[in-house]
Protein backbone atom coordinates (compact mmCIF):
# COMPACT_ATOMS: atom_id res chain seq x y z
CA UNK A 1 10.57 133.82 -11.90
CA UNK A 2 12.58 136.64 -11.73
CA UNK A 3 16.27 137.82 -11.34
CA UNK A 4 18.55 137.36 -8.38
CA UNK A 5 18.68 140.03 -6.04
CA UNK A 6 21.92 138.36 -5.27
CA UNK A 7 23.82 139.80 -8.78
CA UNK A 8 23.59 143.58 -9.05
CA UNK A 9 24.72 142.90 -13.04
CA UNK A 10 25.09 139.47 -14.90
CA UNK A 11 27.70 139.73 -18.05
CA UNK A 12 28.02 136.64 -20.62
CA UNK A 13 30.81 135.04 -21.94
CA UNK A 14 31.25 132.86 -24.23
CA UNK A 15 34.94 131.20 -22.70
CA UNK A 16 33.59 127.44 -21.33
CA UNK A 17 35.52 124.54 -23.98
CA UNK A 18 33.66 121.71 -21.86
CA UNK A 19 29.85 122.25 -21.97
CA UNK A 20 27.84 121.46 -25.14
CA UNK A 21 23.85 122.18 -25.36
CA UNK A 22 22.35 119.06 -26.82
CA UNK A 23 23.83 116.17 -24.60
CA UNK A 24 20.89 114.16 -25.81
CA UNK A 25 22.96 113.90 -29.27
CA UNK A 26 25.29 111.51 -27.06
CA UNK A 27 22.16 108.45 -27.43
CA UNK A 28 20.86 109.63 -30.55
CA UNK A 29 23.67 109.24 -32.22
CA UNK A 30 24.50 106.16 -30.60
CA UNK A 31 21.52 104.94 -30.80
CA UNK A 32 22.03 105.44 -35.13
CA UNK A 33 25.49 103.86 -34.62
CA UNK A 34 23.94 100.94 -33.05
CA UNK A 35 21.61 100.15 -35.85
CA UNK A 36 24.24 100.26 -38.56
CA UNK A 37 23.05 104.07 -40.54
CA UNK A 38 26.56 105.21 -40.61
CA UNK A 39 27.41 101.91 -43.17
CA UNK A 40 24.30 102.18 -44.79
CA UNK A 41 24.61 106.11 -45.08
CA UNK A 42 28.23 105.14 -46.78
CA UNK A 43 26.18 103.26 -49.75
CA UNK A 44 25.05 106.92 -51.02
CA UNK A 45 27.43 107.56 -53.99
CA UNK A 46 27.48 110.68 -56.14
CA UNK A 47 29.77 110.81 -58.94
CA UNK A 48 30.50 113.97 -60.45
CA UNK A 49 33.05 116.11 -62.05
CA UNK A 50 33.80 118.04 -59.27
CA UNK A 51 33.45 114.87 -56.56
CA UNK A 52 34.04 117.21 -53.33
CA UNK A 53 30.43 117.14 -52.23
CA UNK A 54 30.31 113.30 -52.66
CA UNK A 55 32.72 112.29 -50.32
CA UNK A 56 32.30 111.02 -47.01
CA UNK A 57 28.98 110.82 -47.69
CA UNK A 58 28.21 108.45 -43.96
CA UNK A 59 29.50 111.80 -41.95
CA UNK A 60 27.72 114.12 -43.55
CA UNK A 61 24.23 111.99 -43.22
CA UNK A 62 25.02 111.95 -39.91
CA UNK A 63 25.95 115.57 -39.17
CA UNK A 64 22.85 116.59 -40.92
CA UNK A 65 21.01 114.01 -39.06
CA UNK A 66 22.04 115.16 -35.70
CA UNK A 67 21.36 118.94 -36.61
CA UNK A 68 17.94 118.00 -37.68
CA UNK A 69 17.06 116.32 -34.30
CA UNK A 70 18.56 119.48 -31.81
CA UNK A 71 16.39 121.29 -34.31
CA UNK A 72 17.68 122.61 -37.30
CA UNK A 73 15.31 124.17 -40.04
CA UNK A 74 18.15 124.69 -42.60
CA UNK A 75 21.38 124.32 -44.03
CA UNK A 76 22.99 127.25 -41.64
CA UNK A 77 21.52 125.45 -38.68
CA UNK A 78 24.08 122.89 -38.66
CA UNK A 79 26.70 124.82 -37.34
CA UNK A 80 25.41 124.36 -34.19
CA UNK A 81 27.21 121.46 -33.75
CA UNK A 82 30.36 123.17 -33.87
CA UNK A 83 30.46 124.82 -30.55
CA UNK A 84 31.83 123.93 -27.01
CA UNK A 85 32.96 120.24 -26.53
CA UNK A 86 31.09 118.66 -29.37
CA UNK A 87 34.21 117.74 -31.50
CA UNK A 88 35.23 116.04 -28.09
CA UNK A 89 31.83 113.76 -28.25
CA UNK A 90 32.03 113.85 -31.69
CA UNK A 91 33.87 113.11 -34.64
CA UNK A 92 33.43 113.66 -38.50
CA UNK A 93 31.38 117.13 -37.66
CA UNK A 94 30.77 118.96 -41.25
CA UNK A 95 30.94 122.67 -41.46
CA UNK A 96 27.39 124.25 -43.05
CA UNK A 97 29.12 124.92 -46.29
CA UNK A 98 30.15 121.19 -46.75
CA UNK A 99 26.93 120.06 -45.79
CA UNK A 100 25.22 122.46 -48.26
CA UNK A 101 27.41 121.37 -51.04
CA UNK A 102 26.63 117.70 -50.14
CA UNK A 103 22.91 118.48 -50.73
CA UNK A 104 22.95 120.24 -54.26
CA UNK A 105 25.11 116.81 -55.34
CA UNK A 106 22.39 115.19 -55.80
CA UNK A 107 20.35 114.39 -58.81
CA UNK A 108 16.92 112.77 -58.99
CA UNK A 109 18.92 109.89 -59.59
CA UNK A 110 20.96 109.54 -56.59
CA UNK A 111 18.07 110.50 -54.59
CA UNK A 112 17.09 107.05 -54.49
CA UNK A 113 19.90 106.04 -52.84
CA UNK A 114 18.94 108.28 -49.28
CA UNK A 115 15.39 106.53 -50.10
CA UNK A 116 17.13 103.37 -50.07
CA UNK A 117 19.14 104.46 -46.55
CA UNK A 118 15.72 105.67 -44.41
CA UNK A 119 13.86 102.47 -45.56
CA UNK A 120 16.81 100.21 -44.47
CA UNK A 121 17.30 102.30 -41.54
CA UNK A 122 13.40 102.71 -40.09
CA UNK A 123 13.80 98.99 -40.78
CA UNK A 124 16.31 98.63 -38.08
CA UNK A 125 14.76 100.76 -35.97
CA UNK A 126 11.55 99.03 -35.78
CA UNK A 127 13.50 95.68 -35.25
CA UNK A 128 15.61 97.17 -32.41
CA UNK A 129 13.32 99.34 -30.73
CA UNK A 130 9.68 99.16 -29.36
CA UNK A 131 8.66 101.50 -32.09
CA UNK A 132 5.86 100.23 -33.54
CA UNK A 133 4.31 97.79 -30.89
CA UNK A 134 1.34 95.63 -32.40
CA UNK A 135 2.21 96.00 -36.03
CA UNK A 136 2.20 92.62 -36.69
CA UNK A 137 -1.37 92.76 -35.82
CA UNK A 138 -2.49 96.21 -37.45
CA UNK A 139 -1.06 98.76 -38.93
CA UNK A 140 -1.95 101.74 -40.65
CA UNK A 141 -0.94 103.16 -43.80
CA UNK A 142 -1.76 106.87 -44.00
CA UNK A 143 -1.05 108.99 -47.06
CA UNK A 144 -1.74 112.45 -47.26
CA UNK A 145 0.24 115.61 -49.43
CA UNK A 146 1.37 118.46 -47.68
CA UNK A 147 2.20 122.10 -49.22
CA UNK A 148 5.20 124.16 -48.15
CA UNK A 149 5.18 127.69 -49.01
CA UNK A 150 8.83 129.16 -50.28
CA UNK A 151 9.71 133.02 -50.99
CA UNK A 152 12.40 132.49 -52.99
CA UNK A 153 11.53 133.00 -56.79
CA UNK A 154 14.08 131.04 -57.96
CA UNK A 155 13.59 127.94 -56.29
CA UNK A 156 13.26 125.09 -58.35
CA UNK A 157 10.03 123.14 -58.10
CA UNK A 158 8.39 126.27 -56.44
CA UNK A 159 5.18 127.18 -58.51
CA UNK A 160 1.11 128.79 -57.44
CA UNK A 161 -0.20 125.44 -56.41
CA UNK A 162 -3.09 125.08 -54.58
CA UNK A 163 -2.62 127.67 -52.08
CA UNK A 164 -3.92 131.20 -54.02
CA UNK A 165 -1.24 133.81 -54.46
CA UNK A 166 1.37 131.57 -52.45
CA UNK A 167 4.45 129.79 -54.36
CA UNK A 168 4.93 126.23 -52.75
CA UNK A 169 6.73 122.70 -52.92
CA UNK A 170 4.83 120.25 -52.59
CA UNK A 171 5.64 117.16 -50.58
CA UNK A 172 3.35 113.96 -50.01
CA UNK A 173 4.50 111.64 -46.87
CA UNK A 174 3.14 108.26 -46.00
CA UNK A 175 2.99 107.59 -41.97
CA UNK A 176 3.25 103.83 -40.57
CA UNK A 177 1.34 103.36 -36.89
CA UNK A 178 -0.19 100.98 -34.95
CA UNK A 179 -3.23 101.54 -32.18
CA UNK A 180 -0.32 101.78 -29.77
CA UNK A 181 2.03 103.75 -31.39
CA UNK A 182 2.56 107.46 -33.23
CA UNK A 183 3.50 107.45 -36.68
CA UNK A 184 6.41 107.24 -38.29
CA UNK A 185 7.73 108.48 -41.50
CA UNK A 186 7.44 105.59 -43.81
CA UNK A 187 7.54 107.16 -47.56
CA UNK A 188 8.33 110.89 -48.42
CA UNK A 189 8.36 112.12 -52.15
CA UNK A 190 8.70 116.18 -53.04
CA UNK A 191 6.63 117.13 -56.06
CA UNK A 192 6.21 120.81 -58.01
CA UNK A 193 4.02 123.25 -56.13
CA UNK A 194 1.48 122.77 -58.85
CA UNK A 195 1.36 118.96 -59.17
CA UNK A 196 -1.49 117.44 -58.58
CA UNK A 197 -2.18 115.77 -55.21
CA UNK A 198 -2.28 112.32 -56.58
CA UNK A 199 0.08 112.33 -58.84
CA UNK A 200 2.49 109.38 -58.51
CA UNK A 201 0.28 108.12 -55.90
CA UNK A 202 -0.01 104.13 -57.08
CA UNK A 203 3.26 103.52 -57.03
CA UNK A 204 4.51 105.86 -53.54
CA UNK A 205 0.97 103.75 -52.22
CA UNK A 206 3.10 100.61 -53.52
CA UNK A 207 6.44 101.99 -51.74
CA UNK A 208 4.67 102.21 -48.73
CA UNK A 209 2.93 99.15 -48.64
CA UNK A 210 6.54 97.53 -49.55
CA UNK A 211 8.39 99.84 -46.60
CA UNK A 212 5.44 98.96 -44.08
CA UNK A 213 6.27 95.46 -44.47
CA UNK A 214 9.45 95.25 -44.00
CA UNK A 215 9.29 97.11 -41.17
CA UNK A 216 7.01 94.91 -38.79
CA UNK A 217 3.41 94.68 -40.86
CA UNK A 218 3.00 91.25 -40.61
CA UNK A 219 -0.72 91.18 -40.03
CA UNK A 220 -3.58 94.15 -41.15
CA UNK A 221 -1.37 96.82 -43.37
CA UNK A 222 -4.53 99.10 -43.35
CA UNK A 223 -3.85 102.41 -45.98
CA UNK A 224 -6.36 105.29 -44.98
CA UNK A 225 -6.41 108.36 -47.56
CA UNK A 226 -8.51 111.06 -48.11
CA UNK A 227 -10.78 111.79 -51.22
CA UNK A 228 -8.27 112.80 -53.32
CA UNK A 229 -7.16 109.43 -53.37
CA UNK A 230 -10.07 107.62 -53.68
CA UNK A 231 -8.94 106.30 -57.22
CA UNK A 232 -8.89 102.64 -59.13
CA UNK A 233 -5.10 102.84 -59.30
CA UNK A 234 -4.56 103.52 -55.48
CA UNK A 235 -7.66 101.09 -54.20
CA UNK A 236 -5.65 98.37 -56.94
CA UNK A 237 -2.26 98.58 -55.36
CA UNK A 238 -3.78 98.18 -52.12
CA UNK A 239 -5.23 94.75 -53.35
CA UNK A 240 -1.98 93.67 -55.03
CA UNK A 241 -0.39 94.46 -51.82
CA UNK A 242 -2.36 92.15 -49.77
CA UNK A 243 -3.44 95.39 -47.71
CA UNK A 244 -7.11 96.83 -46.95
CA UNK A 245 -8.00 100.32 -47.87
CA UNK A 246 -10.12 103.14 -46.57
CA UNK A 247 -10.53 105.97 -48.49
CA UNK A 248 -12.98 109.04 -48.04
CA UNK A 249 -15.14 109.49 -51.30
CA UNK A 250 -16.63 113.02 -51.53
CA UNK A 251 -19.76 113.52 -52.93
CA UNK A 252 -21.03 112.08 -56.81
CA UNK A 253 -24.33 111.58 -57.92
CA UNK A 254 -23.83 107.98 -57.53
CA UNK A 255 -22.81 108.42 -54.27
CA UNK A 256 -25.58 109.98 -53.33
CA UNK A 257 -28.01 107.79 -54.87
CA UNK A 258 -26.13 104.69 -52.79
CA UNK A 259 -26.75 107.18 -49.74
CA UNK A 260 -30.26 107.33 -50.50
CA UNK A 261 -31.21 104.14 -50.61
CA UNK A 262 -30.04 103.45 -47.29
CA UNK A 263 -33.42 102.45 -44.53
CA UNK A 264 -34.15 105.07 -42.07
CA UNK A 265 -33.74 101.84 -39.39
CA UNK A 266 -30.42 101.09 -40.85
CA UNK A 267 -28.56 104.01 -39.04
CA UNK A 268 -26.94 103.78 -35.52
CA UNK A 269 -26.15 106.71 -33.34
CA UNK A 270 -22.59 107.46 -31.60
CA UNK A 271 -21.91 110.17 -29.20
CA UNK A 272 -18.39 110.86 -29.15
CA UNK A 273 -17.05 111.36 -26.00
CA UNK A 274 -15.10 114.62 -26.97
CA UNK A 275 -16.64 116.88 -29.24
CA UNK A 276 -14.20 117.67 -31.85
CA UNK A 277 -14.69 120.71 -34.68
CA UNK A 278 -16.28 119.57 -38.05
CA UNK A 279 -14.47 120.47 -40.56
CA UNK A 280 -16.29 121.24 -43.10
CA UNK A 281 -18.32 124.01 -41.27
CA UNK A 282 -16.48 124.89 -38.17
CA UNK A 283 -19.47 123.27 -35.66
CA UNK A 284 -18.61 121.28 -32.87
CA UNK A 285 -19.99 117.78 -33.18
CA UNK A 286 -20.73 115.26 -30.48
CA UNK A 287 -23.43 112.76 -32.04
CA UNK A 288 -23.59 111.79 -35.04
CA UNK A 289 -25.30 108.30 -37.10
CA UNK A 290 -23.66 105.66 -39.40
CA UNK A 291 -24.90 103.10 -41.62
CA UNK A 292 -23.30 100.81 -44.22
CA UNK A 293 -24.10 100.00 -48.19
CA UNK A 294 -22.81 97.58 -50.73
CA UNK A 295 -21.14 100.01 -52.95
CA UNK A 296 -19.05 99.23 -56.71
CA UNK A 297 -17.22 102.21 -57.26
CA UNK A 298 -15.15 103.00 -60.88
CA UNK A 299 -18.12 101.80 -62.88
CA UNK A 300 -17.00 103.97 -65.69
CA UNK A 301 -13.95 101.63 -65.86
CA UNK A 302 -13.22 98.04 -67.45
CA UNK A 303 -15.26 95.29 -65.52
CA UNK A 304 -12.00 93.90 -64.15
CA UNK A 305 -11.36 97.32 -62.43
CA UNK A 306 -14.37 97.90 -60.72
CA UNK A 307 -14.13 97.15 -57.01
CA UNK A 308 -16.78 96.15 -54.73
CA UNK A 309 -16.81 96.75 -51.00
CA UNK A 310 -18.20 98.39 -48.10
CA UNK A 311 -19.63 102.37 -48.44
CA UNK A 312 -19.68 102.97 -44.63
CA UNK A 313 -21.24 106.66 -44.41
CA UNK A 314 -21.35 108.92 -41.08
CA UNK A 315 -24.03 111.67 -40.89
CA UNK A 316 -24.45 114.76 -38.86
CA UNK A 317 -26.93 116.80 -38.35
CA UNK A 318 -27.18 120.00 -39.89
CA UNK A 319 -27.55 123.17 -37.11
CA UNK A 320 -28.31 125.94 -40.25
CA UNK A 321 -30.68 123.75 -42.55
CA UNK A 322 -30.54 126.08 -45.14
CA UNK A 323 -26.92 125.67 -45.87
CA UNK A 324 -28.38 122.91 -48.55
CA UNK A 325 -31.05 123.95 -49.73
CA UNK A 326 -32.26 122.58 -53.08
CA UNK A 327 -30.62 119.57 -52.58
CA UNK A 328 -33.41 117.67 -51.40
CA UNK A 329 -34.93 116.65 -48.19
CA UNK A 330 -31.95 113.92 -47.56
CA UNK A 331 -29.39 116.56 -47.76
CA UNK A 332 -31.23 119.39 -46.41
CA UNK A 333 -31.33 118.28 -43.17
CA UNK A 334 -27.83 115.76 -42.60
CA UNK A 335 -24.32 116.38 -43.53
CA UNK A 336 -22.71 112.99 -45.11
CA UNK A 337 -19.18 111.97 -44.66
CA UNK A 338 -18.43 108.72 -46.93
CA UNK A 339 -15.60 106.19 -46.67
CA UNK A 340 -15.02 103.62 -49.09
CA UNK A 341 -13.68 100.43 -47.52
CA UNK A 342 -13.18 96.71 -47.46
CA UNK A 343 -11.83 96.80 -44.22
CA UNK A 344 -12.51 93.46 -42.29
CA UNK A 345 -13.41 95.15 -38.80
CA UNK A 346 -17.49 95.81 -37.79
CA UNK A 347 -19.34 99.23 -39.41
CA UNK A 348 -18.58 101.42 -36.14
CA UNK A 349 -14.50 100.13 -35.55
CA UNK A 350 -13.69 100.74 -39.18
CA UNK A 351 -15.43 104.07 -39.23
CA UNK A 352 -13.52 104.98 -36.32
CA UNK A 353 -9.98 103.41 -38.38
CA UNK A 354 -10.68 106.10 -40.65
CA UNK A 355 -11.38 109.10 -38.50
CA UNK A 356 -8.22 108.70 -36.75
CA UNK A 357 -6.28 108.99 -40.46
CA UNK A 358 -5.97 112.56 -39.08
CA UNK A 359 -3.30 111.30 -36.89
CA UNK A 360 -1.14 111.93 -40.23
CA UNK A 361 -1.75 115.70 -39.63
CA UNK A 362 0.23 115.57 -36.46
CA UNK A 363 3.32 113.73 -37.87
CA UNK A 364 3.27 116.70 -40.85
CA UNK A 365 2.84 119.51 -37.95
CA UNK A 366 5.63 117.94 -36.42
CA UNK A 367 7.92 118.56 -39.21
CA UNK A 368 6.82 121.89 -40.00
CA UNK A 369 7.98 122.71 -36.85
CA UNK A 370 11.28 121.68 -37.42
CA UNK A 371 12.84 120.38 -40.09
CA UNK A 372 10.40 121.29 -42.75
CA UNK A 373 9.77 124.79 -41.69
CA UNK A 374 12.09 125.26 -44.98
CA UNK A 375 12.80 123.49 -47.57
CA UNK A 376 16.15 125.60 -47.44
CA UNK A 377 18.15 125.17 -50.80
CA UNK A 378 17.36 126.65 -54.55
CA UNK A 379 17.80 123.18 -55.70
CA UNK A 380 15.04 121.12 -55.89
CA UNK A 381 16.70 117.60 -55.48
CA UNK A 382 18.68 119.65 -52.82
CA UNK A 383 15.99 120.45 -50.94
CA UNK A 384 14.17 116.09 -51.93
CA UNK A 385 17.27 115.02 -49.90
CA UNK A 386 16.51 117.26 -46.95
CA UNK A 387 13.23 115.88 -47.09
CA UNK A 388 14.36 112.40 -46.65
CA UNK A 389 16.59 113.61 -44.17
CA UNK A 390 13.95 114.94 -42.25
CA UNK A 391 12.17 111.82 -42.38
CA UNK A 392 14.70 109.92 -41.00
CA UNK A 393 15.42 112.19 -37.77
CA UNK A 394 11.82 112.13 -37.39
CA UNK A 395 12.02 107.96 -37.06
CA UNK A 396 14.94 108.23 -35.15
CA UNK A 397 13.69 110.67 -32.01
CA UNK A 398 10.41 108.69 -31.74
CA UNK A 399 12.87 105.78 -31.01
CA UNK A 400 14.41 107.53 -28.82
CA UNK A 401 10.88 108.68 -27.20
CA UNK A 402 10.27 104.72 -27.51
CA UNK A 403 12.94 103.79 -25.34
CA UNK A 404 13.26 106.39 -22.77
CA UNK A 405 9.32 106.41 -20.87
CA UNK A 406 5.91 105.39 -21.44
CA UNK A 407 5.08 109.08 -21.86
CA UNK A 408 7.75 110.32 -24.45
CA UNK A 409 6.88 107.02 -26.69
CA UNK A 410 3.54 109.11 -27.80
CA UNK A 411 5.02 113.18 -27.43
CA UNK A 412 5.83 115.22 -29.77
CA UNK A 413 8.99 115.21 -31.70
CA UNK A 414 8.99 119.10 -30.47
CA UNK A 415 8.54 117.95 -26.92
CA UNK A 416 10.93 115.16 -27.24
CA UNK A 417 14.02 117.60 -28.18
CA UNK A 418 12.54 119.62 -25.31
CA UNK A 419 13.10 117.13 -22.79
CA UNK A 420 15.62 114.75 -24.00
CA UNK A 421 17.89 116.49 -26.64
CA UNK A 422 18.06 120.31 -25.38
CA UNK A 423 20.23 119.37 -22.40
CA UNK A 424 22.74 121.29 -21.46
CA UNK A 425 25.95 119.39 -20.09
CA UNK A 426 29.38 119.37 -19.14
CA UNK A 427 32.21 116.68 -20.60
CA UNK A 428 34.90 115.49 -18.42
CA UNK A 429 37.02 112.62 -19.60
CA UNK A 430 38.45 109.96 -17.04
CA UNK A 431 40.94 107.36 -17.28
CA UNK A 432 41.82 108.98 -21.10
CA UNK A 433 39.09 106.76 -22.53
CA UNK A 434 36.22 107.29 -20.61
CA UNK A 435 33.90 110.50 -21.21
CA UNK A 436 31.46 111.64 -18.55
CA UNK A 437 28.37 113.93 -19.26
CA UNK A 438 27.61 116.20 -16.07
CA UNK A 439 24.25 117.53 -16.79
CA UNK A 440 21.87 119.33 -14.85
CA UNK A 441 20.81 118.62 -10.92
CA UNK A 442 17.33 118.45 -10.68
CA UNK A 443 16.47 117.89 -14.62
CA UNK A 444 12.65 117.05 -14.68
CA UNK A 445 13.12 114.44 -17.41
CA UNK A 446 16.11 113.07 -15.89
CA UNK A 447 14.59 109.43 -15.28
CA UNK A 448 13.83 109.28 -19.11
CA UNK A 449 17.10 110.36 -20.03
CA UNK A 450 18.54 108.01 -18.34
CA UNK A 451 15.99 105.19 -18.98
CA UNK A 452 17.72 106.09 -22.75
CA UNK A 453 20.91 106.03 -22.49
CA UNK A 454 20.64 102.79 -20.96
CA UNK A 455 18.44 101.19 -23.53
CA UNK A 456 20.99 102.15 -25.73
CA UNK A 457 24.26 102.00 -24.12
CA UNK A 458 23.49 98.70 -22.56
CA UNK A 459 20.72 96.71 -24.75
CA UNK A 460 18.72 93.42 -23.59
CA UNK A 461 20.53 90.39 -24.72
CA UNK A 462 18.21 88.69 -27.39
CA UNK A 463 15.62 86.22 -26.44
């Protein structure tokens, strides 16, 4: 690429009233309207002295909605919205100040109430769009805490967590897919920098469970967590859920011992068929062994606490043997990676379940990209609604990405506002009523747009 030789000097301005830059907003947002958020966004009510940043709270949920999905990282971001033809698409656009003020309304109290508004609305979503296809066969839970690190000292909530020398919030997110389908944002809770990763954990594992549910999980609800929630609390509101667990264990001395006394003949070799990087050492593995043990774990507990189940352990090989040294021959020579589990699928499919509980990483990189590159007020409840927020614009492009091709069902929320939101078009309105997006000749994604706005704009009768 390079400039044409055809203009000697190219000059911007900034003079065209009919073009806006996200005309994917037009079926996101219409896509929202059609699943009822902006009545269920009205149900948020904050009552205060000074009541200005309470009211009309179903605009402003949708203003910082729509910001949120062309990209916006904070409050100041929003004013995108404000340019061009957008308050001819558009009505009820907030300024950034409004929206800010909106945000530091809230308590910890009335941040239930946006809790209440994503579950209801990923509800919806699932219901109206392909979003989750095969949960009411399986689906999988997947918990996991998250650290975002903040500069500003003043920022509530933002202490030297677990990150050294680095002042962080600290959010933990629960993701809801199926074997078909990417996650989606099914629980979100900000925490101090400093809190402890499972704090709070049985009952947001209960939330979950309850959100997960309700939103298609008729069959397996399958929660998959690492060690640091391999705890009686969690594993017992997974069993007073109905739902199977899968948690990674770490190493104990009872662990161990349950390792040990596994046969030599017991183990059976995989070869994966890409070689992926082991974490714990940087290798790159590609074959590996697995073998199973009756395992009761929380023995130190009452007898009505202790849970028996399935200890389904993958070993590696060790390539520097004297990494362990010490430790015996067992551990000299093998690396162990065990998963506690009752899950009712055979020793190699649920040890594969559990691997792919990474997938939770790429629904967290996701939002660090965008919305969650900040957490962008001083206040801390402030900055608990954005995360909801966030989750919720999250839920809503990968219905989007559901409806418009086979391909965008499974990219990246990044690559979704790439291709379906970041299009640049021009309004024309017709007939005084009708409005008419001109966008781009030649758009590469201009089947899927399309494939959209249909799905949207003109939805399959039922049954």
């Amino acid at each position: 690429m390079q400039s044409s030789h055809a203009a000697v000097h190219v000059s911007a301005v900034f003079d065209e009233p009919n073009l806006i830059a996200d005309a994917g907003l037009l079926p996101l947002v219409a896509l929202a309207e059609r699943v009822g958020l902006p009545a269920l966004a009205t149900q948020v009510r904050i009552e205060a002295a000074d009541n200005s940043g309470g009211t009309h709270p179903g605009a402003k949920v949708m203003s910082l909605l729509g910001a949120m999905c062309a990209g916006a990282d904070s409050i100041d971001d929003a004013g995108r919205l404000r340019h061009g033809a957008m308050d001819r698409a558009f009505a009820g656009i907030r300024a950034p100040s409004t929206l800010g003020t909106f945000l530091r309304s809230f308590t910890h109290g009335h941040n239930r109430q946006p809790h209440r508004v994503h579950r209801d609305f990923l509800t919806r979503l699932a219901a109206h769009t392909p979003l989750l296809p095969g949960a009411s066969e399986l689906m999988f839970i997947d918990i996991d805490p998250t650290h975002r690190r903040v500069y500003d000292r003043a920022k509530q909530g933002a202490e030297h967590g677990r990150l050294k020398g680095q002042r962080t919030l600290h959010p933990i997110v629960a993701t809801l897919s199926t074997p078909l389908a990417r996650p989606v944002i099914g629980a979100v809770r900000l925490r101090r920098g400093k809190a402890a990763d499972v704090r709070g954990a049985k009952s947001f594992v209960r939330g979950a469970l309850t959100i997960a549910a309700e939103s298609g999980g008729a069959g397996i609800r399958m929660v998959r967590a690492d060690s640091k929630f391999y705890t009686a609390d969690v594993v017992a509101a997974c069993r007073t859920a109905g739902a199977y667990f899968s948690l990674t264990t770490g190493m104990n001395p009872s662990i161990a011992a349950a390792i040990g006394r596994i046969d030599d003949d017991a183990w059976v070799p995989i070869r994966y068929p890409d070689a992926f990087v082991d974490p714990d050492t940087g290798e790159m593995v590609s074959d590996a062994e697995v073998a199973e043990t009756e395992y009761t774990a929380f023995t130190g507990r009452k007898k009505n606490e202790q849970v028996t189940a399935r200890l389904i352990v993958r070993r590696v090989r060790r390539l520097n043997a004297e990494a362990a040294a010490g430790q015996g021959e067992l551990f000299d020579s093998w690396r162990y990676h065990p998963v506690f589990t009752n899950s009712p699928f055979g020793m190699l499919q649920a040890e594969l379940h559990h691997r792919q509980h990474a997938i939770i990483e790429q629904a967290i990189a996701d939002g660090k990209s965008s919305a969650l590159a900040h957490l962008p007020s001083g206040d801390f409840q402030a900055n608990a609604a954005w995360l909801t927020l966030w989750a919720m614009s999250h839920n809503l492009l990968r219905a989007a990405g559901s409806l418009a091709s086979v391909f965008h069902a499974k990219a990246t929320t990044a690559t979704l506002r790439a291709h379906l939101v970041h299009v640049p078009a021009r309004l024309a309105r017709t007939a005084r009523v009708k409005l008419t997006a001109h966008l781009p000749v030649n758009w590469p994604w201009r089947d899927a747009y399309q494939g959209l706005s249909e799905a949207v704009h003109h939805p399959p009768a039922p049954g």
